[in-house]
Protein backbone atom coordinates (compact mmCIF):
# COMPACT_ATOMS: atom_id res chain seq x y z
CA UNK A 1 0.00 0.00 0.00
CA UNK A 2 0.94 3.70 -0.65
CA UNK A 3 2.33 5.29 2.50
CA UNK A 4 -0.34 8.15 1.78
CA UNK A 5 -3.07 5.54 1.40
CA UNK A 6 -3.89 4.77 4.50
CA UNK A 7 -5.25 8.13 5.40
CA UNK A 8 -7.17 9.17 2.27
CA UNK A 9 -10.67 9.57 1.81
CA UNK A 10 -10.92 9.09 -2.39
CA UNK A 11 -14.05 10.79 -2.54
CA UNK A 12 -13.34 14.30 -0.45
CA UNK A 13 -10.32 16.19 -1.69
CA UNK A 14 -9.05 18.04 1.45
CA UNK A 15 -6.15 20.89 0.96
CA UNK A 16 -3.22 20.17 -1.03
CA UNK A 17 -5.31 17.59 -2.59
CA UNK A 18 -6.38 16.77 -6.18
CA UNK A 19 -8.77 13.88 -7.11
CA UNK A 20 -9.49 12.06 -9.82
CA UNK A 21 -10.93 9.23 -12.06
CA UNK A 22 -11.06 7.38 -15.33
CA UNK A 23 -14.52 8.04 -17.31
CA UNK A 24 -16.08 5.31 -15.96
CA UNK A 25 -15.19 5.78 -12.32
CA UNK A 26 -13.84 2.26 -11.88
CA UNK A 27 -10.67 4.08 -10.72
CA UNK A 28 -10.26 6.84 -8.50
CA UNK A 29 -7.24 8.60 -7.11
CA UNK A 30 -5.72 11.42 -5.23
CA UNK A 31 -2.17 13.91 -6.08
CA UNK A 32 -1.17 14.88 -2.38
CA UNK A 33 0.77 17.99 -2.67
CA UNK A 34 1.46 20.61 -5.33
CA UNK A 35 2.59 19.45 -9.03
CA UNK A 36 5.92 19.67 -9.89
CA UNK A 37 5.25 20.96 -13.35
CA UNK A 38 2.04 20.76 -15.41
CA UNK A 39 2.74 20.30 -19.32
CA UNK A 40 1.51 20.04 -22.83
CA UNK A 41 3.17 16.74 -24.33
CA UNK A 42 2.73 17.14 -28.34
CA UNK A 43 5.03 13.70 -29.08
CA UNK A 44 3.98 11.18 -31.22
CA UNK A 45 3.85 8.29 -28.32
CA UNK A 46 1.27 10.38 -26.30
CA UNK A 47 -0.85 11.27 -29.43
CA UNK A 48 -0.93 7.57 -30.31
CA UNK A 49 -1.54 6.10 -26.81
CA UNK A 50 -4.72 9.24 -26.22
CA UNK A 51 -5.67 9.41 -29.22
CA UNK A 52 -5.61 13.51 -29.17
CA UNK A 53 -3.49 15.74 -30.93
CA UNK A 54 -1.67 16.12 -27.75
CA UNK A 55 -1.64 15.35 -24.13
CA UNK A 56 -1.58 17.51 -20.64
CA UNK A 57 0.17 15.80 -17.86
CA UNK A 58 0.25 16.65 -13.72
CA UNK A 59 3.67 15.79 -13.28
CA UNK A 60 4.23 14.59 -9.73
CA UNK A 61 6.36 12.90 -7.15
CA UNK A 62 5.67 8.85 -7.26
CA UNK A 63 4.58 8.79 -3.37
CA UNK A 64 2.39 12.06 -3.53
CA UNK A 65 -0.15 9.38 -5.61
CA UNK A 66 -2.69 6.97 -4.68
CA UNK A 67 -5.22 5.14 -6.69
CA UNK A 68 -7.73 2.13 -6.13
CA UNK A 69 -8.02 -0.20 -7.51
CA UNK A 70 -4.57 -0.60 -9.36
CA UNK A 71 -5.06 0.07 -13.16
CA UNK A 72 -3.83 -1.88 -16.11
CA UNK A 73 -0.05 -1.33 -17.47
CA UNK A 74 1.34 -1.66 -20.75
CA UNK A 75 4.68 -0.87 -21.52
CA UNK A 76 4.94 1.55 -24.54
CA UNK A 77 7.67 2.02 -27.49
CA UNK A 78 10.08 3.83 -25.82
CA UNK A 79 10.07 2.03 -22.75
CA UNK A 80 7.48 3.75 -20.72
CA UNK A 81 5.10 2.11 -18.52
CA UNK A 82 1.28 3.58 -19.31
CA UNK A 83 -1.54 2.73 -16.85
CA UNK A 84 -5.28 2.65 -18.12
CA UNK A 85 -8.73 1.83 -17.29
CA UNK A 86 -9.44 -1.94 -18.73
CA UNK A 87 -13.29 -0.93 -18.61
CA UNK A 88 -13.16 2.62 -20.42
CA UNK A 89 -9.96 2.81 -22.15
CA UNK A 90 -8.95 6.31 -19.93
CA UNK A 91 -5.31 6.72 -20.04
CA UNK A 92 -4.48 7.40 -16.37
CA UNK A 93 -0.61 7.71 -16.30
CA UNK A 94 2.93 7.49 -17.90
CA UNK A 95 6.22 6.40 -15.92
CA UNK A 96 9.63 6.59 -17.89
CA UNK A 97 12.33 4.81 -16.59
CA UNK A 98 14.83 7.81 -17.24
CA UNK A 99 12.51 10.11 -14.80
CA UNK A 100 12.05 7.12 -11.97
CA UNK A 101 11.29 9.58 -9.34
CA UNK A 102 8.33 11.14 -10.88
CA UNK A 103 5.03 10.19 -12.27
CA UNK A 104 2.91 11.90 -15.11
CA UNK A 105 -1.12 11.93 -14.48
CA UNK A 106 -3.32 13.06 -17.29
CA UNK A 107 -4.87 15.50 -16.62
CA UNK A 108 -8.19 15.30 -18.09
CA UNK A 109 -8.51 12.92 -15.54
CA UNK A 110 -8.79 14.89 -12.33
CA UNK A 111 -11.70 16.31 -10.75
CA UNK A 112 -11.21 20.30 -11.23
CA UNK A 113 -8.82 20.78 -14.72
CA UNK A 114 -9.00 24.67 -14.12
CA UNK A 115 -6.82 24.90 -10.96
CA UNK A 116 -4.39 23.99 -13.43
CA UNK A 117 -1.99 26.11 -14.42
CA UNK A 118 0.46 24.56 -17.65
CA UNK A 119 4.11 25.65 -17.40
CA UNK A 120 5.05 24.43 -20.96
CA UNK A 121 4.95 22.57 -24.22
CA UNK A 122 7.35 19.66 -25.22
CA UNK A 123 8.34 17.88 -28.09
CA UNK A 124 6.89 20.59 -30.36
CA UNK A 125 8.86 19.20 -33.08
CA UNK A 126 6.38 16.52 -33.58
CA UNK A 127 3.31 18.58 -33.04
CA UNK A 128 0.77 18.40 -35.64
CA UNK A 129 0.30 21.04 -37.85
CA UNK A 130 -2.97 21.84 -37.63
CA UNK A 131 -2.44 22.75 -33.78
CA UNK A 132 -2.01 26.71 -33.47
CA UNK A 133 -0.88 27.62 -30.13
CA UNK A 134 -2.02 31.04 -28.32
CA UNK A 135 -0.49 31.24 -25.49
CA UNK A 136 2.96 32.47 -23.91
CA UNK A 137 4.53 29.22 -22.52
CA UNK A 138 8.05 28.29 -23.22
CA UNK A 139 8.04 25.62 -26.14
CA UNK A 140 10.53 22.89 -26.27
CA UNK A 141 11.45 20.91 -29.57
CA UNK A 142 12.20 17.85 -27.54
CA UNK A 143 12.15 17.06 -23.34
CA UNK A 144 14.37 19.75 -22.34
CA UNK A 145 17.10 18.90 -20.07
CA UNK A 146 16.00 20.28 -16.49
């Protein structure tokens, strides 16, 4: 079990808390704790895997997240572990081996999208055209470095 687990109520976010679940509600979890960074992913992997023409992602320590009950993996192309809801098909989160400390939670997924606040775009080399982008954030061609 989670360390933060045992004390959370998955229904009643409480301070410092975001919750979330898939479409169907088979899954529900909770972010303990600010984001580390919130960004727009426009790579190829995350189009495929969504199905969108790009992807927003909570990224987060591993231990500030619970969930119940455990979703489906799959391991993806480049070596990243996606979870997912077996019922709905929601994409729930995205684990790369060369980031072990930190977690990536879609973030169509939580409970109130609007307290988000995006701090960039990455791999805009492989966005798609059609995408026009209107706002001010910094915009990487690849994952930048820090």
């Amino acid at each position: 079990m989670n360390p933060i687990e045992s004390n959370l109520n998955f229904a009643v976010a409480s301070k410092n808390q975001m919750k979330g679940k898939c479409f169907c509600g088979k899954h529900r979890f909770v972010i303990s704790g600010e984001p580390y960074r919130v960004v727009h992913c426009h790579c190829k992997n995350c189009q495929r895997s969504v199905g969108a023409a790009f992807v927003t992602w909570i990224v987060i320590k591993r231990n500030q997240y619970a969930i119940k009950p455990e979703a489906k993996r799959h391991q993806a192309s480049n070596q990243a572990i996606r979870t997912f809801c077996d019922t709905c098909g929601s994409s729930l989160t995205y684990a790369h081996p060369e980031r072990a400390d930190y977690l990536d939670i879609t973030a169509g997924t939580i409970n109130h999208p609007n307290s988000l606040k995006p701090d960039w775009h990455i791999w805009g080399k492989r966005k798609v055209e059609w995408i026009k982008l209107h706002d001010d954030l910094p915009f990487y061609e690849q994952f930048p470095d820090n």
